[in-house]
Protein backbone atom coordinates (compact mmCIF):
# COMPACT_ATOMS: atom_id res chain seq x y z
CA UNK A 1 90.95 32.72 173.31
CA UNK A 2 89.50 29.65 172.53
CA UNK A 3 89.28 28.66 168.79
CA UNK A 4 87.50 25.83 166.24
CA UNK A 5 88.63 26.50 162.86
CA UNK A 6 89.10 25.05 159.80
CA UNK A 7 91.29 26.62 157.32
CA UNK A 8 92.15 25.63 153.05
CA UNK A 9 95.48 26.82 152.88
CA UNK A 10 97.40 26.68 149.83
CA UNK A 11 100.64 24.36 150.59
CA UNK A 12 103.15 24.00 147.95
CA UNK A 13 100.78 24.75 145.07
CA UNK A 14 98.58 22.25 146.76
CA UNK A 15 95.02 23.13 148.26
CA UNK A 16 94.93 21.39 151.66
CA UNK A 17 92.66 20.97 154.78
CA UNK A 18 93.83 21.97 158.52
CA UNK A 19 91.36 21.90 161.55
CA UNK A 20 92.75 24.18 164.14
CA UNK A 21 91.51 23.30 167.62
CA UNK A 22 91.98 24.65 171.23
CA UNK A 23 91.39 26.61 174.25
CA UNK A 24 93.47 29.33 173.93
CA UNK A 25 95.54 30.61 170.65
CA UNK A 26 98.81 31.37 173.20
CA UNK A 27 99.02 27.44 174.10
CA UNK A 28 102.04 25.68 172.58
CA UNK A 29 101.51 24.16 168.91
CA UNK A 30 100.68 21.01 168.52
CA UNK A 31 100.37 19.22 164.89
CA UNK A 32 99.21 15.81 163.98
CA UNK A 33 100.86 14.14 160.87
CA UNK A 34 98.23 11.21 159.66
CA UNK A 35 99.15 7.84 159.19
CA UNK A 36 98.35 5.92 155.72
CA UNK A 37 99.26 6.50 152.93
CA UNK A 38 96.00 8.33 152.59
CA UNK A 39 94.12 8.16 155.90
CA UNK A 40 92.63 11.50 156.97
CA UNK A 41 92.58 12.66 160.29
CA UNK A 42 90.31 15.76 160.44
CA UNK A 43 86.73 13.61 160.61
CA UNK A 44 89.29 11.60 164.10
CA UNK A 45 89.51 14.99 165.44
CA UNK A 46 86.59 14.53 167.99
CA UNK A 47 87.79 10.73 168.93
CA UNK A 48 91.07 11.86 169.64
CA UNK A 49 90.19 14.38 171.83
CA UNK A 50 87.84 12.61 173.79
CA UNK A 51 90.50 9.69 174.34
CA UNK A 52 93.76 12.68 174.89
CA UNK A 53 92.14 15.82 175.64
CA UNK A 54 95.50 17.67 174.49
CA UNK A 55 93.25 20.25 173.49
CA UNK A 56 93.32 21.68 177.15
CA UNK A 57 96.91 21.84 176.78
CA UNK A 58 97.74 22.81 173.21
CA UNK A 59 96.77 24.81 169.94
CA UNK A 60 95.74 21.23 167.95
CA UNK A 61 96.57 21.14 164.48
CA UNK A 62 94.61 18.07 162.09
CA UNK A 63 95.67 18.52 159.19
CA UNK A 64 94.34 16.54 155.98
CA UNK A 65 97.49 16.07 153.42
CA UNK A 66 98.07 16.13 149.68
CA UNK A 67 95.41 13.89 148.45
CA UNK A 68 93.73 12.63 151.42
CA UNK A 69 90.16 13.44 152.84
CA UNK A 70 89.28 16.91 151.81
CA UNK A 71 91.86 17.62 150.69
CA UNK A 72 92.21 15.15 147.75
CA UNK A 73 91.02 16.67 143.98
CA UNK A 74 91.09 15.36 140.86
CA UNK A 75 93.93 17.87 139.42
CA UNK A 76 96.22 16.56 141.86
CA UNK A 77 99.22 14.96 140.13
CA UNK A 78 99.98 11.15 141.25
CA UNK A 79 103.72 11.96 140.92
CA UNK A 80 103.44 14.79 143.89
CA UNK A 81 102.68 12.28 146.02
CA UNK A 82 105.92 11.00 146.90
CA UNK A 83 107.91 11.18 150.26
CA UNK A 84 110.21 14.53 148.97
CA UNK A 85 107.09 16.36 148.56
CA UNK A 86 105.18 15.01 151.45
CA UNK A 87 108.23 15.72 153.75
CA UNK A 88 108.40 19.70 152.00
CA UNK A 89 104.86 19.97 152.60
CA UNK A 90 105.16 19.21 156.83
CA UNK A 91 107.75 21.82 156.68
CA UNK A 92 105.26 24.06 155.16
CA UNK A 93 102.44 23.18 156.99
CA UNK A 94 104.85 24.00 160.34
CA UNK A 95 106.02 27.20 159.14
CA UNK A 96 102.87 28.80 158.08
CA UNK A 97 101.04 27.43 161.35
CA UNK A 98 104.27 28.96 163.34
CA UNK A 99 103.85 32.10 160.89
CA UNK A 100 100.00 32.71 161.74
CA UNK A 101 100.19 31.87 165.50
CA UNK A 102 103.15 33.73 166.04
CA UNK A 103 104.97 30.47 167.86
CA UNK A 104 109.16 30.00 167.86
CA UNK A 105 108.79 25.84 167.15
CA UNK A 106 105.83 23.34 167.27
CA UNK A 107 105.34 19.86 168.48
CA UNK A 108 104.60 16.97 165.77
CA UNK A 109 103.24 14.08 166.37
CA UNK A 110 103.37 12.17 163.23
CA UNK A 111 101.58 8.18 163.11
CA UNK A 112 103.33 5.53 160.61
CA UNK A 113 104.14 6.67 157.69
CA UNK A 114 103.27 10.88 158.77
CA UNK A 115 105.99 9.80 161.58
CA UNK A 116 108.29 8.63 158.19
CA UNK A 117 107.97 12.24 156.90
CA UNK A 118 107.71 13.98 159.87
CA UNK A 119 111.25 12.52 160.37
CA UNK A 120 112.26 13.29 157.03
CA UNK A 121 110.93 17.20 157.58
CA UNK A 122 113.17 17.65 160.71
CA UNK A 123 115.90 16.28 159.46
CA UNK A 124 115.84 18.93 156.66
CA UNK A 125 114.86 21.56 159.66
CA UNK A 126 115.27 20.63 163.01
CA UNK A 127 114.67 24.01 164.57
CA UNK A 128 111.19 23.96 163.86
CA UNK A 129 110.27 21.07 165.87
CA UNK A 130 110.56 21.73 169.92
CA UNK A 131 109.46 17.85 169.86
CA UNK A 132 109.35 15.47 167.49
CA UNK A 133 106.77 11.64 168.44
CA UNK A 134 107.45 9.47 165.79
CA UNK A 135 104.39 6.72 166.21
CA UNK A 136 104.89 3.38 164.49
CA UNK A 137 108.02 4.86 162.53
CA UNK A 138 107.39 2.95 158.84
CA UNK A 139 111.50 2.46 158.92
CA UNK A 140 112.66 -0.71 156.75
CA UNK A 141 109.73 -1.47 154.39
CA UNK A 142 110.95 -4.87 152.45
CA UNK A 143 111.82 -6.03 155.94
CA UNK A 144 108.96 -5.23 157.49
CA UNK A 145 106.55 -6.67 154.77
CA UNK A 146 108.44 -10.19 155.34
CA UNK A 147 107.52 -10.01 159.36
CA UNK A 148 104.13 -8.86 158.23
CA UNK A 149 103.44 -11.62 156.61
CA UNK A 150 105.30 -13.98 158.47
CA UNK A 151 103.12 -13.05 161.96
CA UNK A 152 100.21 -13.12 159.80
CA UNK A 153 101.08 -16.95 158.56
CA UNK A 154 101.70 -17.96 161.92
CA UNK A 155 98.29 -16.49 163.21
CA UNK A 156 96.51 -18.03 160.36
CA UNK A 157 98.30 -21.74 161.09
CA UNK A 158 97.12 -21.22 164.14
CA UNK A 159 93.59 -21.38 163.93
CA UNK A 160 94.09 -23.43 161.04
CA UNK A 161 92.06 -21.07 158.41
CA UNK A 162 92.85 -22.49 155.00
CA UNK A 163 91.32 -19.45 153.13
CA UNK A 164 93.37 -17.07 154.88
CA UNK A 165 96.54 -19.24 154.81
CA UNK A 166 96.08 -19.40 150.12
CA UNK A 167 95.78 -15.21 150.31
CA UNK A 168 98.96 -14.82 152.42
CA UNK A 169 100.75 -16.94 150.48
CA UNK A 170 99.86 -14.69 147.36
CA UNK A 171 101.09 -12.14 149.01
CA UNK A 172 103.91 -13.27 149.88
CA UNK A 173 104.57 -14.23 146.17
CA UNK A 174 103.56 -10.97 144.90
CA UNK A 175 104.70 -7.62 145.34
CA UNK A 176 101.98 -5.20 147.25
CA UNK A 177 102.23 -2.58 144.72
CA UNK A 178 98.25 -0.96 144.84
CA UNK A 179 95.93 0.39 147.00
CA UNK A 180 93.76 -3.15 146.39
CA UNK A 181 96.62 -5.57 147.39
CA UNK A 182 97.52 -3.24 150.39
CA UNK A 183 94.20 -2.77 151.82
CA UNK A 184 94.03 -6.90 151.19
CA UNK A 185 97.13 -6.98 154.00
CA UNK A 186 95.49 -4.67 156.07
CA UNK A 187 93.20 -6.40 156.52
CA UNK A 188 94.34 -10.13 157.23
CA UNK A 189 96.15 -8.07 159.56
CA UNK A 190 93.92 -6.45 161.16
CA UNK A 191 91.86 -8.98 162.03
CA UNK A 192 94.84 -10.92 163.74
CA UNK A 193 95.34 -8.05 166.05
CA UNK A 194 98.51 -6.49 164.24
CA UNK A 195 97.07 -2.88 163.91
CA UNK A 196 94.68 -2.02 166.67
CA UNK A 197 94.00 -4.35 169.76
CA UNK A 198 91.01 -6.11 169.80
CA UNK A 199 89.42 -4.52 166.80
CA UNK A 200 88.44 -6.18 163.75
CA UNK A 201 88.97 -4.47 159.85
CA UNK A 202 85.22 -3.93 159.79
CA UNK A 203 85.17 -2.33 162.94
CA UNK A 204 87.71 -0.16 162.23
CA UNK A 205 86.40 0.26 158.57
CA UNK A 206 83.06 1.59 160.74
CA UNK A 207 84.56 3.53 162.81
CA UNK A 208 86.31 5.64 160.35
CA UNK A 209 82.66 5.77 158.18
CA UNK A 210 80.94 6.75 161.36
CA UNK A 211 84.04 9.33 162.71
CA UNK A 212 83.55 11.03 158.76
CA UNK A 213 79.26 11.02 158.87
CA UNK A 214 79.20 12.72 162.65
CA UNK A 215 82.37 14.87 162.27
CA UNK A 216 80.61 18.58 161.40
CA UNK A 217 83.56 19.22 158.74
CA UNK A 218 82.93 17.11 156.68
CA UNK A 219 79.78 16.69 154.24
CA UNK A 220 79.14 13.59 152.14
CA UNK A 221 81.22 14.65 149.34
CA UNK A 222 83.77 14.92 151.55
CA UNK A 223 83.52 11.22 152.47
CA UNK A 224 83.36 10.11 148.79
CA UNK A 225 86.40 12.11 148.56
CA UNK A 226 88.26 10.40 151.15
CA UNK A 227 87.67 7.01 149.75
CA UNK A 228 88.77 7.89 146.19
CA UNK A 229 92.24 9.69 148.00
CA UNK A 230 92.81 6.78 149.77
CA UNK A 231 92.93 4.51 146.56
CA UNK A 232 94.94 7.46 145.12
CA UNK A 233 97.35 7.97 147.64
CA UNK A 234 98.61 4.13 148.33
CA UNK A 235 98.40 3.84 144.29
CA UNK A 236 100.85 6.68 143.91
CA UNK A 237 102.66 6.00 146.54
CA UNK A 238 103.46 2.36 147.49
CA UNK A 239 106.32 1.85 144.95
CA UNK A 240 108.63 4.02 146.32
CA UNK A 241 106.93 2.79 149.60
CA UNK A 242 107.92 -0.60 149.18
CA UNK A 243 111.69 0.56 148.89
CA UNK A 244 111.37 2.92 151.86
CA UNK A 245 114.50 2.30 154.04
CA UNK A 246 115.59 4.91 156.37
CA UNK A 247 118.87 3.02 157.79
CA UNK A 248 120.34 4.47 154.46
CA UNK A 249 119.06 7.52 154.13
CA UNK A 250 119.04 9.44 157.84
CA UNK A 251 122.03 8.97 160.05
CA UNK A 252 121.33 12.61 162.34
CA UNK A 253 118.44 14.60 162.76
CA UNK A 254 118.50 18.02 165.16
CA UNK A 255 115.34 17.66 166.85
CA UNK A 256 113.91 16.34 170.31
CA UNK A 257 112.72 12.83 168.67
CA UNK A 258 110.63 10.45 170.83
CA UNK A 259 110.03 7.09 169.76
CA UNK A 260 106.41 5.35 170.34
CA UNK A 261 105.99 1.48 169.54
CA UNK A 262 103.22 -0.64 170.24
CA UNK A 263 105.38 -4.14 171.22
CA UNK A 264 102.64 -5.96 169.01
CA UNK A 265 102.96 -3.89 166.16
CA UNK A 266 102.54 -5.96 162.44
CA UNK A 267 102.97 -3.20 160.61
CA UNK A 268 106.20 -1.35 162.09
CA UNK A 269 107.42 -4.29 163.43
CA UNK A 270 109.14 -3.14 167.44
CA UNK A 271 112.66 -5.30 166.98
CA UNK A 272 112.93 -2.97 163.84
CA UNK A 273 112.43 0.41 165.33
CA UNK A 274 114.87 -0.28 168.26
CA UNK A 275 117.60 -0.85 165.70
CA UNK A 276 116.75 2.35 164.07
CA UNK A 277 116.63 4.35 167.65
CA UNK A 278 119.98 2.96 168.36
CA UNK A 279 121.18 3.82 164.66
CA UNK A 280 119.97 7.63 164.75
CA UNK A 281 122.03 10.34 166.18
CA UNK A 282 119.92 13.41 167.63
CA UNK A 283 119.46 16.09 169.41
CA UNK A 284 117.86 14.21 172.88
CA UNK A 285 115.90 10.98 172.14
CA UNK A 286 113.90 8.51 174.09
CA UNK A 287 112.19 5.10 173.10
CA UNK A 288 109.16 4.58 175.01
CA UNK A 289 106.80 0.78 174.76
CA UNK A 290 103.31 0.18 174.87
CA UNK A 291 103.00 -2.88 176.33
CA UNK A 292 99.43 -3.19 175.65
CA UNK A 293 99.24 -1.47 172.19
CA UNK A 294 99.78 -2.54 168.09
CA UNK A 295 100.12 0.06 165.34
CA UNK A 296 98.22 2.75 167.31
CA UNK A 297 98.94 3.23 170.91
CA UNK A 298 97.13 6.78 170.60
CA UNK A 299 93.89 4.18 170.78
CA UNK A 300 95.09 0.91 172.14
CA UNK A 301 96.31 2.97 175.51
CA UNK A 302 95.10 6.35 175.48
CA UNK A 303 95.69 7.97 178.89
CA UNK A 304 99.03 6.61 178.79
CA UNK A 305 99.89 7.90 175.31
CA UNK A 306 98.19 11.00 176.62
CA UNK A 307 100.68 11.72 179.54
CA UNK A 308 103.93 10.98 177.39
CA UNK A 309 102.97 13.53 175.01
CA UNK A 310 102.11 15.81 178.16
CA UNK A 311 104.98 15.22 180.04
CA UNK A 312 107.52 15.34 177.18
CA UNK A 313 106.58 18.19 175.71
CA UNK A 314 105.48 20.31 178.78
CA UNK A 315 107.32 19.38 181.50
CA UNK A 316 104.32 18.77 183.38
């Protein structure tokens, strides 16, 4: 039976968002974990689809987080929003999805730092996940901010813009510890082709207004919403962001884990996430390039990202 719905469930004493989408109800689970901290993913729903069409293929879950999009509030407490919680919450999310679909394990495909907990979920409980994409792992933050930077100075010198060369060097100097500073990087990144290939910050900036104003589930509330999550989430988060570093903290996970990375990737730099694959012990892994792609090969190189997820998780 085919099915469009979209569901407030109450996750960990948290009121959150989840768009369930697909042609029939007895296709395998499928549930994407957003990237940010605080990007929603419901109002994508209709771009992804168009680009992967994994709806003919699986039960799609978007699911808005804690804090982000719709599901953001103002009674929300800034010190839930940290990577424990976030990491409970994905197990949560799985298990009542599993729960109301009457499915043995799903597939997660979690995007930067959704693929972080994602990660952090299965290694708490494996068995839940059939397969596990981790796309542009967030792995080694303090290293990864000095490559940030360090590819965005060497763009900058190269076309010898002054302006851009005096902000990176701030940076650099000070810690990125707000939602203001790290939207700053995001965007001097951005525009140097470290996040999405070819696009520009304000295109991207559009794209998301535009994806939230057309997308029927969300009103204009909902958009104001998103924007004051977004500041929210980063705010709350980014301190114990900044000393993210998985190396110490998982060593095993018992899971199917597939790693995706973009080879021009700013933000989850690629020489760190082979390390990482080499350093994690699992159940089966694989660690699959986009040659073509930065921080989100589910748009840089669609059909191709498309297929892996097919293949992988089908067999077909």
């Amino acid at each position: 039976m085919k099915i469009n719905s979209l569901e407030k469930i109450n996750i960990n004493g948290s009121e959150q968002w989840v768009l369930i989408r697909g042609k029939s109800t007895d296709a395998p689970l499928l549930i994407h974990v957003q990237a940010g901290p605080g990007l929603p993913i419901i109002p994508e729903a209709d771009t992804m689809e168009k680009l992967l069409h994994l709806e003919n293929n699986f039960l799609v879950a978007y699911w808005d987080q804690r804090g982000c999009g719709k599901s953001f509030n103002e009674q929300i407490d800034p010190k839930s929003i940290n990577f424990s919680q976030l990491s409970k919450d994905v197990i949560s999310c799985t298990q009542y999805l599993l729960k109301k679909y009457n499915k043995k394990d799903a597939t997660v495909v979690g995007y930067s730092v959704g693929a972080t907990v994602s990660l952090m979920a299965a290694a708490e409980q494996g068995s839940l996940f059939s397969e596990l994409f981790l796309v542009g792992l967030d792995i080694d933050i303090p290293t990864a901010n000095v490559l940030a930077l360090d590819f965005a100075m060497q763009k900058a010198k190269e076309v010898n813009n002054k302006k851009i060369i005096k902000k990176i060097e701030d940076l650099k100097k000070n810690p990125i510890i707000g939602g203001k500073r790290f939207q700053q990087r995001a965007k001097i990144l951005t525009d140097f082709g470290g996040i999405r290939i070819g696009f520009s910050y304000a295109q991207l900036l559009l794209s998301g207004i535009k994806n939230m104003l057309f997308s029927k589930f969300y009103k204009i509330g909902d958009i104001v919403k998103t924007i004051r999550g977004m500041e929210f989430c980063q705010n709350a988060l980014m301190p114990e962001f900044n000393m993210l570093n998985l190396f110490k903290t998982i060593e095993k996970v018992d899971a199917s884990v597939h790693f995706i990375n973009g080879k021009h990737d700013a933000i989850a730099p690629y020489e760190i996430a082979v390390k990482f694959y080499n350093h994690l012990q699992a159940r089966k892994k694989e660690f699959i390039t986009f040659e073509h792609s930065a921080h989100f090969p589910n748009y840089d190189e669609p059909e191709k990202f498309s297929k892996v997820l097919i293949e992988h998780a089908l067999g077909k």
